[in-house]
Structure formats: C-alpha cells, structure tokens
Protein backbone atom coordinates (compact mmCIF):
# COMPACT_ATOMS: atom_id res chain seq x y z
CA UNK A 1 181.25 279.00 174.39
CA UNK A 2 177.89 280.45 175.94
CA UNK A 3 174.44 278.55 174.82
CA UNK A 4 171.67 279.77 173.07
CA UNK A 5 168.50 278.49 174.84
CA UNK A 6 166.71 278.85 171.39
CA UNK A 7 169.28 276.90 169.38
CA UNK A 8 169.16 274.62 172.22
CA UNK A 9 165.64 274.57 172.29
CA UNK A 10 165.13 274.42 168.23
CA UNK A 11 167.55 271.33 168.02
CA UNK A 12 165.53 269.01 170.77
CA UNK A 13 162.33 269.99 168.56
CA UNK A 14 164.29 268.50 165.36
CA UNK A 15 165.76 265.96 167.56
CA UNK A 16 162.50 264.78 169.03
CA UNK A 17 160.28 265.26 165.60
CA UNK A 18 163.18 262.81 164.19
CA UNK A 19 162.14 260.77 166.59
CA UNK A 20 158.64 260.27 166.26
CA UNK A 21 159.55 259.97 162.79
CA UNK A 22 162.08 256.91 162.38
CA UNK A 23 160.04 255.24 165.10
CA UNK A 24 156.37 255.31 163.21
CA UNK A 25 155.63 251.82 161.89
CA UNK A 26 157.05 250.67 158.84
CA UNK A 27 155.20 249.90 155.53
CA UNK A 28 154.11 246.44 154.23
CA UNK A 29 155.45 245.23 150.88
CA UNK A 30 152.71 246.61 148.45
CA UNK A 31 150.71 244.33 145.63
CA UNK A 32 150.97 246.03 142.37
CA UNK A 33 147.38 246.72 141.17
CA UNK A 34 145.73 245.14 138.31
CA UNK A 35 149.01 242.54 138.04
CA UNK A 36 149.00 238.77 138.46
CA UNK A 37 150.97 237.79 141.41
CA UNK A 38 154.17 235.45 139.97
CA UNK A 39 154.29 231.82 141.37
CA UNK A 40 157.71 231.20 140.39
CA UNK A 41 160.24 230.03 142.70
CA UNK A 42 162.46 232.89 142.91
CA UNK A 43 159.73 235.56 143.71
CA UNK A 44 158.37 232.49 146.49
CA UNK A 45 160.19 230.02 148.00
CA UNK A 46 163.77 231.52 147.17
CA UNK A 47 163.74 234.77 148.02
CA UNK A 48 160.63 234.95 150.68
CA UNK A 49 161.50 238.95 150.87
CA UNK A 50 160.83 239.82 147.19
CA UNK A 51 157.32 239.71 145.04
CA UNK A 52 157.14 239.12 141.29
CA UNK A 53 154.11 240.39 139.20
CA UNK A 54 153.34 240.12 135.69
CA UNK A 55 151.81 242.75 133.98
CA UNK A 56 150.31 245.14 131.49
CA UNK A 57 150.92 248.50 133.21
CA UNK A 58 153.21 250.70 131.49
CA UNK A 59 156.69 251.85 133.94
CA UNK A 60 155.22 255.65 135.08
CA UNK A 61 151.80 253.43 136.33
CA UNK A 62 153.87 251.18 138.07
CA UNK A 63 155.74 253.15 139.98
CA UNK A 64 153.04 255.51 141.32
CA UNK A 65 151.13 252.54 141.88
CA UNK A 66 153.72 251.33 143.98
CA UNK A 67 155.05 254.61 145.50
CA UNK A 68 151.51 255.46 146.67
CA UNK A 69 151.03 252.33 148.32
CA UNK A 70 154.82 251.94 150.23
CA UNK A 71 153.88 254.94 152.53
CA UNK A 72 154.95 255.82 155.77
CA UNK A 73 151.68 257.76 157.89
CA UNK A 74 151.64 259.87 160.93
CA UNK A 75 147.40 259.98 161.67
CA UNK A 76 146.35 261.24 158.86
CA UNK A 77 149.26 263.12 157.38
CA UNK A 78 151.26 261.06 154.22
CA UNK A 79 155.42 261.17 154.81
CA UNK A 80 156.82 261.87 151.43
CA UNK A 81 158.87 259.47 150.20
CA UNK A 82 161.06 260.17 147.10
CA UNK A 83 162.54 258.09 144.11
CA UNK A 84 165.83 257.08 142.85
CA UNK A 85 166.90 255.98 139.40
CA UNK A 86 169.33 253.11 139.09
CA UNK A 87 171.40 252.13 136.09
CA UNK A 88 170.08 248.93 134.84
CA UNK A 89 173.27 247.12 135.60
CA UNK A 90 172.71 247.65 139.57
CA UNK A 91 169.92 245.14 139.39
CA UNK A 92 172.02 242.26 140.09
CA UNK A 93 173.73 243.82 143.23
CA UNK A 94 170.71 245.62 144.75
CA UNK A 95 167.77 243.19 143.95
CA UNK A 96 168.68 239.24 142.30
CA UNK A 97 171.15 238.36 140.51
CA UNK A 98 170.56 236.72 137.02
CA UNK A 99 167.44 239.21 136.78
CA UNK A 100 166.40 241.22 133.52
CA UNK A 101 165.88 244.63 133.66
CA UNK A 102 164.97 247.40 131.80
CA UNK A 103 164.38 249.96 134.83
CA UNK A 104 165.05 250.26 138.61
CA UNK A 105 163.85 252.13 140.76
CA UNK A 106 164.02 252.80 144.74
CA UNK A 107 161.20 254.86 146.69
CA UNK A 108 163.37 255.55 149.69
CA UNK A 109 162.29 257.32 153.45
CA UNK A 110 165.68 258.75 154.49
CA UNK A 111 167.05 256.75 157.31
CA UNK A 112 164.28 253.92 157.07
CA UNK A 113 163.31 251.94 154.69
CA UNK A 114 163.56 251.47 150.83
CA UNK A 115 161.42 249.44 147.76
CA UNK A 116 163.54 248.65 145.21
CA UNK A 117 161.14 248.36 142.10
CA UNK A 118 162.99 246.61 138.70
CA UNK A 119 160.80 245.93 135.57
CA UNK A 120 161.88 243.86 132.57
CA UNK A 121 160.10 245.11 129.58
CA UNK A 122 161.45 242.76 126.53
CA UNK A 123 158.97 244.94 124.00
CA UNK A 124 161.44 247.96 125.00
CA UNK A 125 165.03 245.71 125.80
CA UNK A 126 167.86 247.51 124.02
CA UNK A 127 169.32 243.97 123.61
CA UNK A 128 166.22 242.78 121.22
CA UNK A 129 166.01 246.12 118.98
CA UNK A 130 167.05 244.73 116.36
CA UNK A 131 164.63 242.31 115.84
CA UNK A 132 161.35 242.09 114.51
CA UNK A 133 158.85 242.87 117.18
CA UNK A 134 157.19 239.02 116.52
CA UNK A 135 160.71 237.60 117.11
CA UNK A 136 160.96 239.29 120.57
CA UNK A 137 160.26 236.97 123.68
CA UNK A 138 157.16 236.95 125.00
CA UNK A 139 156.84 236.51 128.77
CA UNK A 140 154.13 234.80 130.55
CA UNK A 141 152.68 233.30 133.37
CA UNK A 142 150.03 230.07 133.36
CA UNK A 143 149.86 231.04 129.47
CA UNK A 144 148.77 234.33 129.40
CA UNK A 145 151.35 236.79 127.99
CA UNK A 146 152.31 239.72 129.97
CA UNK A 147 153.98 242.87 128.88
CA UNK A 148 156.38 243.46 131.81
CA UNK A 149 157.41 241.54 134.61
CA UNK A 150 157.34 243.85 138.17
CA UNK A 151 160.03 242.33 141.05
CA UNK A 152 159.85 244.45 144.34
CA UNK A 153 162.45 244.01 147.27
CA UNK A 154 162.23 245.92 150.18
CA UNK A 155 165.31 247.05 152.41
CA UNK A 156 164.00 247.61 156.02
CA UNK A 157 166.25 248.84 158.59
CA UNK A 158 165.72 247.44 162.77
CA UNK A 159 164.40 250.30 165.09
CA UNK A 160 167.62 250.56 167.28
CA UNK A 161 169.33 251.07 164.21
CA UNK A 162 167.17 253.92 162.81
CA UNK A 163 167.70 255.74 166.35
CA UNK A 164 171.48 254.79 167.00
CA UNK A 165 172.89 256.63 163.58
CA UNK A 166 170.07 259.63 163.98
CA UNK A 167 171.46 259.89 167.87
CA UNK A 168 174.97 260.04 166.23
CA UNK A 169 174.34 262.74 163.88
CA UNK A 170 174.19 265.16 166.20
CA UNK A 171 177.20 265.04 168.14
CA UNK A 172 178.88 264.70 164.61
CA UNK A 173 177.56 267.74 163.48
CA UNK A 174 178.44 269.57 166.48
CA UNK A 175 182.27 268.26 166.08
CA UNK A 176 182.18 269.19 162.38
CA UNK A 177 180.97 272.69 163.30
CA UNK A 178 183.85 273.26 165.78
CA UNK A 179 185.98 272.09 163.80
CA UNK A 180 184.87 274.80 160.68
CA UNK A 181 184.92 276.99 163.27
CA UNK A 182 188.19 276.74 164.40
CA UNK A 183 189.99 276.35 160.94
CA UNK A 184 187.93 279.46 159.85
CA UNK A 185 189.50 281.33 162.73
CA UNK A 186 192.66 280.12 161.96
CA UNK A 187 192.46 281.67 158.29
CA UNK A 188 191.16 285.15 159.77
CA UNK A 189 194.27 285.19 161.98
C-alpha cells in the first residue's frame, strides 16, 4: 500500500496538536462564587479531593459558574470543555456515597480531566413533594440556612497516561481501517 505524504503529513499535525493539548497544565478545583465554603468532615478531612459549598445560587448559575472556572488554556485561547448529565442515582458511585442529590453533572476535557458537580436541592427533592414547603428540611451551615448544597470532585488523569492511550489510538485506528478495508473487499468480490 503506497503513502500519501499529505495523509501522512495531516495525521502528525493531529498527532502533534493532540499533543500539545493533553500535555497543557491541568485546572485547579474551582470555588463556587458567592457560596460559603462547607467545614464538614466529609468535604475536609475525609475526602481531601472533594469541596462542599452551601448556597443560594440556583443549578444553571452553578454550573456556569463552575464550568467557566474548570478551564483548560493554551495563551490566551479557552479549550472548550463540555457537560454531561448524570442520573441522580450515579451520585453514590461517581462522587460519595451516602450523598443527596438532586443533579449531577460532569464538565469533562476528552482524554483529561473531569469535575463532577452534584447539588442537593431539598426545596426541589422529589422525595419531599408531598409535603408542605415549611415541613421540608432546611440545610445549613454555622446557622445560616442555605438553599442548595454544591459538592465538586474532580477526576484527573497522570500525564503518561493522557499520552500512552492518545499514542495508542492511532495504530488502532490504522488496524481498524485495514481491517474495513479488507472485509469491504471481501464483499465486492
């Protein structure tokens, strides 16, 4: 099979721009804005990875907040990150177990790093709609009452990692082209 110097040429620039890109520095957990930073032990001593916020900002303000602070930069220019929606439920696995949860969310950079974002809202909880909204739970922290409490967890991923699997990819994609290839010739004969 005879090379093309410009597909040969066109996958060292995507090679190398992948590069630059999973090797660029890595984002510091964020502080969520206008929030008071929990003090309890498992957003402290127990799980030193995660932060805990009370606060008044309503889901869509938290997560830009968030999402616009967990950013990835290359000199001036802002790598987009995007966001996945998790089913409640998932909280458990992917950020504490024993943690309430009305929402979770992940901003994720595609082989990198991740923010997992899960708010506990007890004004909205499915599991207190049928009360009276002055029987609901309050939450609070040092006495002041709170409408949602914000845990973040990040997921970071080692360097070597990052360039091992992207290193991989190509040779796999390669392999899965011949073989198309060759079962698509197969079909024509």
């Amino acid at each position: 099979m005879k090379k093309n110097p410009y597909l040969v040429l066109l996958v060292s620039i995507i090679f190398l721009i992948g590069v630059l890109y999973l090797v660029l520095p890595s984002p510091s957990l964020p502080d969520l804005s206008e929030s008071a930073r929990s003090d309890e032990a498992g957003d402290t001593w127990q799980n030193p990875d995660q932060k805990g916020f009370y606060s008044d900002l309503t889901r869509s303000q938290v997560l830009s907040d968030l999402q616009s602070k967990f950013i990835v930069t290359f000199g001036n220019l802002v790598i987009p990150s995007y966001r996945l929606n998790y089913r409640v439920e998932e909280a458990y696995e992917l950020v504490r177990d024993q943690l309430n949860s009305n929402y979770l969310e992940e901003v994720v950079y595609p082989l990198r790093e991740s923010l997992f974002i899960n708010g506990w809202e007890p004004k909205n909880a499915p599991r207190y709609a049928h009360l009276a909204p002055r029987d609901i739970p309050d939450i609070s922290l040092h006495g002041v009452v709170y409408a949602a409490k914000i845990t973040l967890k990040p997921v970071y991923s080692a360097v070597w990692a990052r360039l091992l699997i992207w290193t991989l990819i190509f040779p796999a994609t390669y392999l899965v082209f011949l073989s198309v290839k060759k079962s698509l010739n197969k079909v024509n004969d």
